[in-house]
N, C-alpha and C. Protein backbone atom coordinates (compact mmCIF):
# COMPACT_ATOMS: atom_id res chain seq x y z
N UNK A 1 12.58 1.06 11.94
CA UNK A 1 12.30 2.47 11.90
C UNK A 1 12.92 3.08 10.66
N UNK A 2 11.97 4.16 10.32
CA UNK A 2 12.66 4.65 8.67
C UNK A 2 14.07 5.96 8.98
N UNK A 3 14.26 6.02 8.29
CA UNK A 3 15.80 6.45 8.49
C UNK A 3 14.92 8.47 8.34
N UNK A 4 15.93 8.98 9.76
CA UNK A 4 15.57 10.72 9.55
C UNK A 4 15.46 11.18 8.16
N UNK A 5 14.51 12.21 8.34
CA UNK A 5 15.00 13.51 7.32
C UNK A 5 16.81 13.37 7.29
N UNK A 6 17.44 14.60 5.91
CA UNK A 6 18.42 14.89 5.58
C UNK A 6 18.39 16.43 6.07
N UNK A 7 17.37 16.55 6.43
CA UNK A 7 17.68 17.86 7.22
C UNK A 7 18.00 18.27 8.20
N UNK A 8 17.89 17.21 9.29
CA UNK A 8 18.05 17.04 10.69
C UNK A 8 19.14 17.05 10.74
N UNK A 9 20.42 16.33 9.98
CA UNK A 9 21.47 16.73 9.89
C UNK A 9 22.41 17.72 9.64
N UNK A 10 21.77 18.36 8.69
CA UNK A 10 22.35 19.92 8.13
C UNK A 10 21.74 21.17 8.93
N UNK A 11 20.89 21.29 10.09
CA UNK A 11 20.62 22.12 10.97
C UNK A 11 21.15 21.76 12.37
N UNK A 12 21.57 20.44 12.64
CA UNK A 12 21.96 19.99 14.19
C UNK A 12 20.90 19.40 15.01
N UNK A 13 19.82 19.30 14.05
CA UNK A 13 18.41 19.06 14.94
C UNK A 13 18.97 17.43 15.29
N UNK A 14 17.99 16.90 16.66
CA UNK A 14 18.51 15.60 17.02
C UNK A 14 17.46 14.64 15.78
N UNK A 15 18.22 13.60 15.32
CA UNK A 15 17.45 12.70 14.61
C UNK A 15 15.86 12.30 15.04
N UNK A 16 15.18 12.46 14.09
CA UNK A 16 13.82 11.87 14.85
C UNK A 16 13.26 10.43 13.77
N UNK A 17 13.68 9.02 14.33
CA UNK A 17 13.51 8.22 13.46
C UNK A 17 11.20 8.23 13.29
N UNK A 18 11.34 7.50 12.76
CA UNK A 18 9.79 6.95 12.46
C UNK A 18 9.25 5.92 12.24
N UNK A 19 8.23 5.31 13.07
CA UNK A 19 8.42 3.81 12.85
C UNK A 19 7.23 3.98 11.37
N UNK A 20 7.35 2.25 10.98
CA UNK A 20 7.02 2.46 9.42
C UNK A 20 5.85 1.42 10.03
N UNK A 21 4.49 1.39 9.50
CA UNK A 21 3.38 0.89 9.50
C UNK A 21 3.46 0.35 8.66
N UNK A 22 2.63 -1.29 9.13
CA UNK A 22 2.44 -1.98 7.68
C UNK A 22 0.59 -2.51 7.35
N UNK A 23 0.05 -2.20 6.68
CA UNK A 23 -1.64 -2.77 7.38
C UNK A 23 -1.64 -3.52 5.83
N UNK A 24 -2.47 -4.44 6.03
CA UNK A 24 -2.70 -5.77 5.33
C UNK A 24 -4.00 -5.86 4.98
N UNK A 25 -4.73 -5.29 3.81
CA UNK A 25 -6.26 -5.30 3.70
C UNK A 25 -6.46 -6.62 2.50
N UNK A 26 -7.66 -6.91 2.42
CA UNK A 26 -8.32 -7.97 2.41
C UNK A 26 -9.33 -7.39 0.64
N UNK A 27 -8.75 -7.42 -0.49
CA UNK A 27 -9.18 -6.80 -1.25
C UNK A 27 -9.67 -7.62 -2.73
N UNK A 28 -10.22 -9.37 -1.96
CA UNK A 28 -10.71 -10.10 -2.43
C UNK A 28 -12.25 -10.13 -2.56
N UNK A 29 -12.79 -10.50 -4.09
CA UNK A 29 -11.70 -11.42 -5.32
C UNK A 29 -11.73 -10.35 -6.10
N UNK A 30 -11.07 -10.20 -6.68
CA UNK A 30 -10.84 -9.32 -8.06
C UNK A 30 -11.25 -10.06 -9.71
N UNK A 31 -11.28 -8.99 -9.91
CA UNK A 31 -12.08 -9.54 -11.45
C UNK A 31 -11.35 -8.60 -12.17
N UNK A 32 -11.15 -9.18 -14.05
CA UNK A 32 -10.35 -8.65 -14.63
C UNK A 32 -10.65 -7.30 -15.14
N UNK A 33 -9.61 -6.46 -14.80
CA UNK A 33 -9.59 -4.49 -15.50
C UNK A 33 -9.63 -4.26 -13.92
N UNK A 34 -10.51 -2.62 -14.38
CA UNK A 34 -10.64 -2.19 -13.19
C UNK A 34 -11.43 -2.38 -12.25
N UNK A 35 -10.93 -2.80 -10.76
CA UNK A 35 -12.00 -2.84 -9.78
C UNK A 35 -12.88 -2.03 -8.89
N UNK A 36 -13.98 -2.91 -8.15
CA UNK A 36 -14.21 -1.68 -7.64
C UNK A 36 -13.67 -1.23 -6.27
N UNK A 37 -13.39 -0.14 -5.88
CA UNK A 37 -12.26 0.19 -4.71
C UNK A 37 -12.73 0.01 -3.61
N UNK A 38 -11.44 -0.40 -3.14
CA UNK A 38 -11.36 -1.06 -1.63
C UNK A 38 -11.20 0.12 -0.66
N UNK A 39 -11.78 0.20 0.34
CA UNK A 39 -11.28 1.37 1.46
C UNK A 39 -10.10 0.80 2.33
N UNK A 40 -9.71 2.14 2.81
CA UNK A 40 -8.46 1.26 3.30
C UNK A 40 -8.38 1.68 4.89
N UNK A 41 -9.28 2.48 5.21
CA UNK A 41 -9.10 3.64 6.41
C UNK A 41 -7.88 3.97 7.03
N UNK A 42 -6.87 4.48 6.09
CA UNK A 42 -5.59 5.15 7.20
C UNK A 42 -6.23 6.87 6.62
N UNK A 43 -5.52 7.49 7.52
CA UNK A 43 -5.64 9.09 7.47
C UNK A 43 -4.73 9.34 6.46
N UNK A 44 -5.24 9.54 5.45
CA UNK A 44 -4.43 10.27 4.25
C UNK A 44 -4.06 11.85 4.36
N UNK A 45 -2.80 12.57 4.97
CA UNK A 45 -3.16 13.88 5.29
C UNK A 45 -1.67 14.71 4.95
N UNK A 46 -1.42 15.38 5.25
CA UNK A 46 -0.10 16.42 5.02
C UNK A 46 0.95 15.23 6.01
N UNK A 47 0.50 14.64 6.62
CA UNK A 47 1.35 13.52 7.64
C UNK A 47 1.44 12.07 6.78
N UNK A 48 1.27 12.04 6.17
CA UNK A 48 1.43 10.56 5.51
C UNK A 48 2.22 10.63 4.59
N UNK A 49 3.19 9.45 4.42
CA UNK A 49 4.12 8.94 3.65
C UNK A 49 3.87 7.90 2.95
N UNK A 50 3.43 7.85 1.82
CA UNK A 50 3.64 6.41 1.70
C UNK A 50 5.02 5.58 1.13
N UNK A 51 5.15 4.70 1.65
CA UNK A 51 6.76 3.64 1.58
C UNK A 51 6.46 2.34 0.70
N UNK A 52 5.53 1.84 0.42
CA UNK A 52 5.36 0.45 -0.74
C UNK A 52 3.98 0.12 -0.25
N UNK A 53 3.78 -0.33 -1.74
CA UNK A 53 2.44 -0.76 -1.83
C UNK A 53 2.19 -2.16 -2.65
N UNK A 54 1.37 -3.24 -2.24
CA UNK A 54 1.58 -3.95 -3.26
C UNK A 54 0.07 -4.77 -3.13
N UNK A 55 -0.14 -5.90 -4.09
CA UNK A 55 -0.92 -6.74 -3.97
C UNK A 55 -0.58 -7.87 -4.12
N UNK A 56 -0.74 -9.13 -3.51
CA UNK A 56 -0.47 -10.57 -3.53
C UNK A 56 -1.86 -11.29 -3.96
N UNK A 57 -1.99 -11.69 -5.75
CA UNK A 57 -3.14 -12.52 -5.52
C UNK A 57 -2.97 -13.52 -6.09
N UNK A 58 -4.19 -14.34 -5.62
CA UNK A 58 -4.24 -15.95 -6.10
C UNK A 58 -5.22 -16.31 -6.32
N UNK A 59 -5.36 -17.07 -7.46
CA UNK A 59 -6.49 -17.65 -8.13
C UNK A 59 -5.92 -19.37 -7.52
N UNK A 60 -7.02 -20.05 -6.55
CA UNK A 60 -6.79 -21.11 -6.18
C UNK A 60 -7.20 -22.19 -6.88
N UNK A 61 -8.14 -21.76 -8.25
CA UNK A 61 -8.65 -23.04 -8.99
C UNK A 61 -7.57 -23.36 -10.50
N UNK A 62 -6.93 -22.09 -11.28
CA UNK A 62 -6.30 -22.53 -11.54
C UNK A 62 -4.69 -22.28 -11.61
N UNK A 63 -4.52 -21.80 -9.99
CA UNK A 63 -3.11 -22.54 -9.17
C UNK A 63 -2.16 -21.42 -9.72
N UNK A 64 -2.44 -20.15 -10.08
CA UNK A 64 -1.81 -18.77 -10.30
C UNK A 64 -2.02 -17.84 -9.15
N UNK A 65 -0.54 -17.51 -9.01
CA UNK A 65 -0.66 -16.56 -8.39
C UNK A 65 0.40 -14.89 -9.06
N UNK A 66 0.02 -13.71 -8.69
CA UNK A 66 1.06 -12.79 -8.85
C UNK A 66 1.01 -11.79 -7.89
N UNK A 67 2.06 -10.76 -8.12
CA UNK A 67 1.51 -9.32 -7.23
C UNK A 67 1.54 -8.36 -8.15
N UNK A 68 0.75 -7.41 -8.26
CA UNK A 68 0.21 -7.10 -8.76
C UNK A 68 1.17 -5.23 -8.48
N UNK A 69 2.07 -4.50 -8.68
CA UNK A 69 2.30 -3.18 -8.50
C UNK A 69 2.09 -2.35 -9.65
N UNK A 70 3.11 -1.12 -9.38
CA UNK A 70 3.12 -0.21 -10.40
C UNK A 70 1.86 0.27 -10.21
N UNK A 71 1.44 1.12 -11.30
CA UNK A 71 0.36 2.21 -11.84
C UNK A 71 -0.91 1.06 -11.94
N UNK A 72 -0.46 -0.21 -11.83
CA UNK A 72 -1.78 -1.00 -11.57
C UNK A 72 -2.44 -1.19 -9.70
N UNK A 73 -2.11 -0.35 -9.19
CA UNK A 73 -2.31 -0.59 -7.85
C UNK A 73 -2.13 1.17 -7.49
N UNK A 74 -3.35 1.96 -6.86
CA UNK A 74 -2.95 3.09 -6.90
C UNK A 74 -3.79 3.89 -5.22
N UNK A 75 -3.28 4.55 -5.13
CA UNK A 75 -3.95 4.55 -3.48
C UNK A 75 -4.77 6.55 -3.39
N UNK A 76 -5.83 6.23 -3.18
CA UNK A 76 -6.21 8.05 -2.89
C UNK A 76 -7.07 8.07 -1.34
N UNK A 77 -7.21 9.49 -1.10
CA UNK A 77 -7.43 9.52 0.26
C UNK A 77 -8.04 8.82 1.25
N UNK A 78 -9.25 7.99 0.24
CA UNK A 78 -9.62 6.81 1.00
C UNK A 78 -9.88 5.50 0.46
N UNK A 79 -9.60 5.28 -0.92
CA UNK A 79 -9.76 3.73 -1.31
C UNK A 79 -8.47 3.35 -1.90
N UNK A 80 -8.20 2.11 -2.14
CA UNK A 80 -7.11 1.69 -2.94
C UNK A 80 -7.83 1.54 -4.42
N UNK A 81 -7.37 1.24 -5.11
CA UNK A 81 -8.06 1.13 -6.84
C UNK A 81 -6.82 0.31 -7.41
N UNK A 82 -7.50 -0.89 -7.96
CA UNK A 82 -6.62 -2.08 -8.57
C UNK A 82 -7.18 -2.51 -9.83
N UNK A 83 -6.36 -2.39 -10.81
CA UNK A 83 -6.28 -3.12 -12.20
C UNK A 83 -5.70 -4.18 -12.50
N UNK A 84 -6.37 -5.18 -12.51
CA UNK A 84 -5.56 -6.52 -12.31
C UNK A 84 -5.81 -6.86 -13.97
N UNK A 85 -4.92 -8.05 -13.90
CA UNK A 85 -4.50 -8.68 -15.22
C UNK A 85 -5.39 -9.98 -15.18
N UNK A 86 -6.24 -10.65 -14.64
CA UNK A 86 -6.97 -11.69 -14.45
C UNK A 86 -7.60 -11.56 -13.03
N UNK A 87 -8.60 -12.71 -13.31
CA UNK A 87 -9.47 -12.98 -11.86
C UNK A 87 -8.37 -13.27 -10.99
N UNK A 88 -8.86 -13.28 -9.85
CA UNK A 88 -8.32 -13.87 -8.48
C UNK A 88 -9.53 -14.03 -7.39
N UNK A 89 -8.92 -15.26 -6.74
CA UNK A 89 -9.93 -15.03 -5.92
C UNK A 89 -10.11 -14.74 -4.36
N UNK A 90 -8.32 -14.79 -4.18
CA UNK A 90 -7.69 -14.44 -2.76
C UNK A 90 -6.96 -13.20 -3.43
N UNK A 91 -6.87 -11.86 -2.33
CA UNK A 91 -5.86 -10.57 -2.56
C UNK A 91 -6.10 -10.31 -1.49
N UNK A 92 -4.70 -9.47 -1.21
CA UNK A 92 -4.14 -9.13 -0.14
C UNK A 92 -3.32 -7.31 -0.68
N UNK A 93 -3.73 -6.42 -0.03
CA UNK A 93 -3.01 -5.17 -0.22
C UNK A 93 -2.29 -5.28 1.03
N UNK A 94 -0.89 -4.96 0.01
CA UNK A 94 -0.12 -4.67 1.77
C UNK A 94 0.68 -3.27 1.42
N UNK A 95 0.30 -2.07 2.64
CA UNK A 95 0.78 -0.96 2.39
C UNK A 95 1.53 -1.08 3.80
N UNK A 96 2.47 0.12 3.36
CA UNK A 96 3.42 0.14 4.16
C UNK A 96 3.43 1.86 4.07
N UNK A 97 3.74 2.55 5.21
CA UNK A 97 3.90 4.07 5.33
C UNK A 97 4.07 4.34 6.80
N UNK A 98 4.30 5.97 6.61
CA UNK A 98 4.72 6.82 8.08
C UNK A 98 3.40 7.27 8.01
N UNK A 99 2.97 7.48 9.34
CA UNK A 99 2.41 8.56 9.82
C UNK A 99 2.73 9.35 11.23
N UNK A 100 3.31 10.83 10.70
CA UNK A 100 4.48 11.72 11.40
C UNK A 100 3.18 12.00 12.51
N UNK A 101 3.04 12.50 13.80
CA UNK A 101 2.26 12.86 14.44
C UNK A 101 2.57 14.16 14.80
């Protein structure tokens, strides 16, 4: 669970932890520059946090793999958008975030 607000403390409010979501999309194969975007379907809204984002890919023919972050991996209300540095032909987005209810 992600750790309270800093505010909850400085008003007396009782802590309200949050559990942290992790969803694992499937954003194979990629081809080199920009791709074309993956949907991701979480509710992107005044309630969402996002906590890490990444990509794991692998090119299985010639036996490379990387992950792929930063400003090369970028997330909007409903697709992810990835700039990769070479083909791949396995990827994996793994986001991680709150969603406060």
């Amino acid at each position: 669970q992600f750790i309270p607000t800093s505010g909850a403390n400085l008003t007396g409010e009782q802590a309200q932890f949050r559990s942290v979501l992790r969803k694992v999309i499937n954003v194979s194969p990629l081809i080199v520059g920009v791709n074309p975007v993956f949907a991701h379907g979480i509710t992107v809204d005044a309630n969402f946090t996002l906590i890490d984002m990444w990509v794991a890919a692998t090119d299985s023919v010639a036996f490379t793999s990387q992950i792929i972050t930063g400003n090369d991996v970028t997330l909007d209300a409903t697709n992810i958008n990835i700039t990769s540095p070479q083909a791949f032909d396995r990827a994996f987005c793994v986001l991680e975030y709150i969603q406060e209810i």
